[in-house]
C-alpha atoms as a PDB file:
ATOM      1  CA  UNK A   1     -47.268  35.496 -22.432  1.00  0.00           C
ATOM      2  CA  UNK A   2     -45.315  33.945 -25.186  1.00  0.00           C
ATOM      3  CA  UNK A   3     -47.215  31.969 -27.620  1.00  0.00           C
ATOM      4  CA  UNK A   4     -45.571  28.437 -28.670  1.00  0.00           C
ATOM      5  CA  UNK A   5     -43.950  29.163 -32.243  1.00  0.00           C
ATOM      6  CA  UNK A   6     -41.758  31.271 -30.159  1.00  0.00           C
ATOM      7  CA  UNK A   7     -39.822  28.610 -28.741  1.00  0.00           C
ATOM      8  CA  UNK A   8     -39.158  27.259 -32.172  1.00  0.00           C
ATOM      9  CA  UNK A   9     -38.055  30.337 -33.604  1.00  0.00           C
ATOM     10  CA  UNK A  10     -35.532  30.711 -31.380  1.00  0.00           C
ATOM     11  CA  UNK A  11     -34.133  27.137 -31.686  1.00  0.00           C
ATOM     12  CA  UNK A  12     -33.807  28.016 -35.213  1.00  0.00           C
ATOM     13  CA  UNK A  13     -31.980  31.108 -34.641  1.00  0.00           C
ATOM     14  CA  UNK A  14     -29.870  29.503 -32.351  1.00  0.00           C
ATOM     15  CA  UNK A  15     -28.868  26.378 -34.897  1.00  0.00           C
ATOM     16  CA  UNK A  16     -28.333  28.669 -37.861  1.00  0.00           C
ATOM     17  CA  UNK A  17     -25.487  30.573 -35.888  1.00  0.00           C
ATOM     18  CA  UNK A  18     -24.116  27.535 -34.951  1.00  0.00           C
ATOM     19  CA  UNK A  19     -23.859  26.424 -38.080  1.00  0.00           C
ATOM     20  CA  UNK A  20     -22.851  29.535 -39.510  1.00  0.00           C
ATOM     21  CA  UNK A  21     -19.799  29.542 -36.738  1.00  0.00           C
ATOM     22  CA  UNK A  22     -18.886  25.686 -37.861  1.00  0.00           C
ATOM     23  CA  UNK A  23     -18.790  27.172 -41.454  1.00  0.00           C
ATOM     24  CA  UNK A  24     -16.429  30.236 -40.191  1.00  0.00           C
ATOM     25  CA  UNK A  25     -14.119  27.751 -38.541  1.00  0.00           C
ATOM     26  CA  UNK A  26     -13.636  25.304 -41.530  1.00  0.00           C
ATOM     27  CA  UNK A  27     -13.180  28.210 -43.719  1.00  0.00           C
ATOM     28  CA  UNK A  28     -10.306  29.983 -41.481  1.00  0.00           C
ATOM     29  CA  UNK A  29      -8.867  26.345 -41.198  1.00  0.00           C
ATOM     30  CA  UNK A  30      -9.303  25.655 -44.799  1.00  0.00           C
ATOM     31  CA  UNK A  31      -7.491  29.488 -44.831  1.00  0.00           C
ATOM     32  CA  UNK A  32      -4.586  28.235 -42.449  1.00  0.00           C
ATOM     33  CA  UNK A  33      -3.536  24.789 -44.776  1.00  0.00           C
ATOM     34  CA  UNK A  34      -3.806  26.888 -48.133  1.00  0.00           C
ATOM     35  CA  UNK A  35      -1.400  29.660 -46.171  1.00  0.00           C
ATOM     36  CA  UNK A  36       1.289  26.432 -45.071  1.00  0.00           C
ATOM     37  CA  UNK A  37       0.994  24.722 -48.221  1.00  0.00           C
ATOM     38  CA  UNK A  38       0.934  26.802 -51.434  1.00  0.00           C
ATOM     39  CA  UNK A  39       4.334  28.796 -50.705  1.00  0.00           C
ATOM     40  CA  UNK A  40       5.682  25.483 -49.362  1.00  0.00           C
ATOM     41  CA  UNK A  41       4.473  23.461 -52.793  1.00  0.00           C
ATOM     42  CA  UNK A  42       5.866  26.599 -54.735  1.00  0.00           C
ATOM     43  CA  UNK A  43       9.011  25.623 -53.223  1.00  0.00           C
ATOM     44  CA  UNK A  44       9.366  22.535 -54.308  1.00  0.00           C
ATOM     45  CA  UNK A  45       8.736  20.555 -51.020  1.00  0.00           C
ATOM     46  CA  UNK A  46       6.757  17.826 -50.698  1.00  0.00           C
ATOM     47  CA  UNK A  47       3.606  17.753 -48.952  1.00  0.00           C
ATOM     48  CA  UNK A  48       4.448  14.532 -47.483  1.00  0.00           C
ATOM     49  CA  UNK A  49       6.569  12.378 -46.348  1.00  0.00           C
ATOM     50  CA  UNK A  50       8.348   9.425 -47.881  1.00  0.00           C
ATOM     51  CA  UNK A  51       5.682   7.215 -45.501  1.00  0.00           C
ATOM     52  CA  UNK A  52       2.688   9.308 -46.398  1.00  0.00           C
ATOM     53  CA  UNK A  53       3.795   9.067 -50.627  1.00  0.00           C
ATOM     54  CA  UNK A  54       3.889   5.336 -49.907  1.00  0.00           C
ATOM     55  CA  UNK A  55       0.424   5.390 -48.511  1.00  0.00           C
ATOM     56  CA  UNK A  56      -0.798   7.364 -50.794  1.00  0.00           C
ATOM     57  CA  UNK A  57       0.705   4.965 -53.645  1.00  0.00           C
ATOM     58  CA  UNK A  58      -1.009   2.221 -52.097  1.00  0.00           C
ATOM     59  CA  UNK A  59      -4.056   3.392 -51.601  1.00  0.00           C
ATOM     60  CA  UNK A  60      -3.930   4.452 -55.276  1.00  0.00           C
ATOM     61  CA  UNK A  61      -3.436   1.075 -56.409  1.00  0.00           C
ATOM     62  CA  UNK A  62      -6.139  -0.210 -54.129  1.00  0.00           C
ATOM     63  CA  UNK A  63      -8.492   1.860 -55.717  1.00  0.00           C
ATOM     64  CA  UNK A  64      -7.702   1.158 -59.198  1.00  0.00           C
ATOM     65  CA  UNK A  65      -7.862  -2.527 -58.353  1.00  0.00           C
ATOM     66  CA  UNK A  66     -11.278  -2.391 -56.427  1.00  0.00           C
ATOM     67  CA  UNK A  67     -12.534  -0.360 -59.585  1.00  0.00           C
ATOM     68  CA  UNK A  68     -11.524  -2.467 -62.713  1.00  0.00           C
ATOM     69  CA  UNK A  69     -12.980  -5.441 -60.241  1.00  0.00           C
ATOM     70  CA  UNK A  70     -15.923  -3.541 -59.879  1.00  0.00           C
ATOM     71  CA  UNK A  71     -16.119  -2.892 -64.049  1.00  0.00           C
ATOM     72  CA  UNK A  72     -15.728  -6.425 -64.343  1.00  0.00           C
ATOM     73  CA  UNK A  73     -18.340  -7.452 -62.346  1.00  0.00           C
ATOM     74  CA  UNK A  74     -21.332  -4.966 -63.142  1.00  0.00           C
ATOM     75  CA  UNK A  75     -20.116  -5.301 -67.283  1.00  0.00           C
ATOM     76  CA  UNK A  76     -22.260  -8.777 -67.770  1.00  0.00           C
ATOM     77  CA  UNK A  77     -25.579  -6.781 -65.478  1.00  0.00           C
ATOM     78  CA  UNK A  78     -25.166  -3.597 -67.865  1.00  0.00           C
ATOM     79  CA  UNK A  79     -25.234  -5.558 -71.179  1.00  0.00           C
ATOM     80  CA  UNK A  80     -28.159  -7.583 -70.372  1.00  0.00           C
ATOM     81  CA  UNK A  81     -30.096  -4.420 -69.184  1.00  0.00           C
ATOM     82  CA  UNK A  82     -28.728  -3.189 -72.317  1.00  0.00           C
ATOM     83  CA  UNK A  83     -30.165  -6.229 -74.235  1.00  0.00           C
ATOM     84  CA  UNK A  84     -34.033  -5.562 -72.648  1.00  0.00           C
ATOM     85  CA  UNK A  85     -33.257  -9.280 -70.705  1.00  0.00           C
ATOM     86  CA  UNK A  86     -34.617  -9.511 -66.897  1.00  0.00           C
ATOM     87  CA  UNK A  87     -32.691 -11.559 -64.631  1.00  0.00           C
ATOM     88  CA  UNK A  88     -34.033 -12.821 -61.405  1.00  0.00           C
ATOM     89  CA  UNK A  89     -32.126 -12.563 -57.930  1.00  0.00           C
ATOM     90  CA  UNK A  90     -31.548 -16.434 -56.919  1.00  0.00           C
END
C-alpha cells in the first residue's frame, strides 16, 4: 500500500523534469539565434530590416517620451517626500 506523500513526490518529480526540459529547449533555441546572428552581425548585416529599424526607432522614442513624462510627473511627489511633507490622496 502506498502511503499519501507518495503521490506528491511524484508530482514533484514529474514538474521538475518538465521544467528542466522547458529550460533545455530555450537554451538550444537561445543556442540556434546566437549561431544565425553573431557570424551574420560579424558580417556587417543587419539584424533587421529597414521596417523592423523603423520600429525599433519608434518604439525608442516612445519610451524616452513616456519616461521624461514619467520624471516630470513623480519630480513634485519625490521632493515633498524629500521635504518630510504628507500629502493626502483627494
Amino acid at each position: 500500500m502506498r502511503s499519501p506523500k507518495a503521490g506528491k513526490f511524484a508530482t514533484l518529480g514529474v514538474m521538475t523534469a518538465l521544467v528542466l526540459a522547458m529550460l533545455l529547449c530555450l537554451a538550444l533555441g537561445l543556442g540556434v539565434v546566437l549561431a544565425v546572428v553573431v557570424p551574420a552581425r560579424r558580417a556587417g548585416r543587419d539584424m533587421l530590416t529597414p521596417h523592423g529599424e523603423h520600429v525599433v526607432a519608434r518604439v525608442r522614442e516612445r519610451t524616452e517620451s513616456v519616461a521624461s513624462a514619467t520624471r516630470e510627473r513623480t519630480e513634485g511627489l519625490l521632493s515633498t517626500k524629500d521635504k518630510g511633507e504628507v500629502r493626502g490622496r483627494d
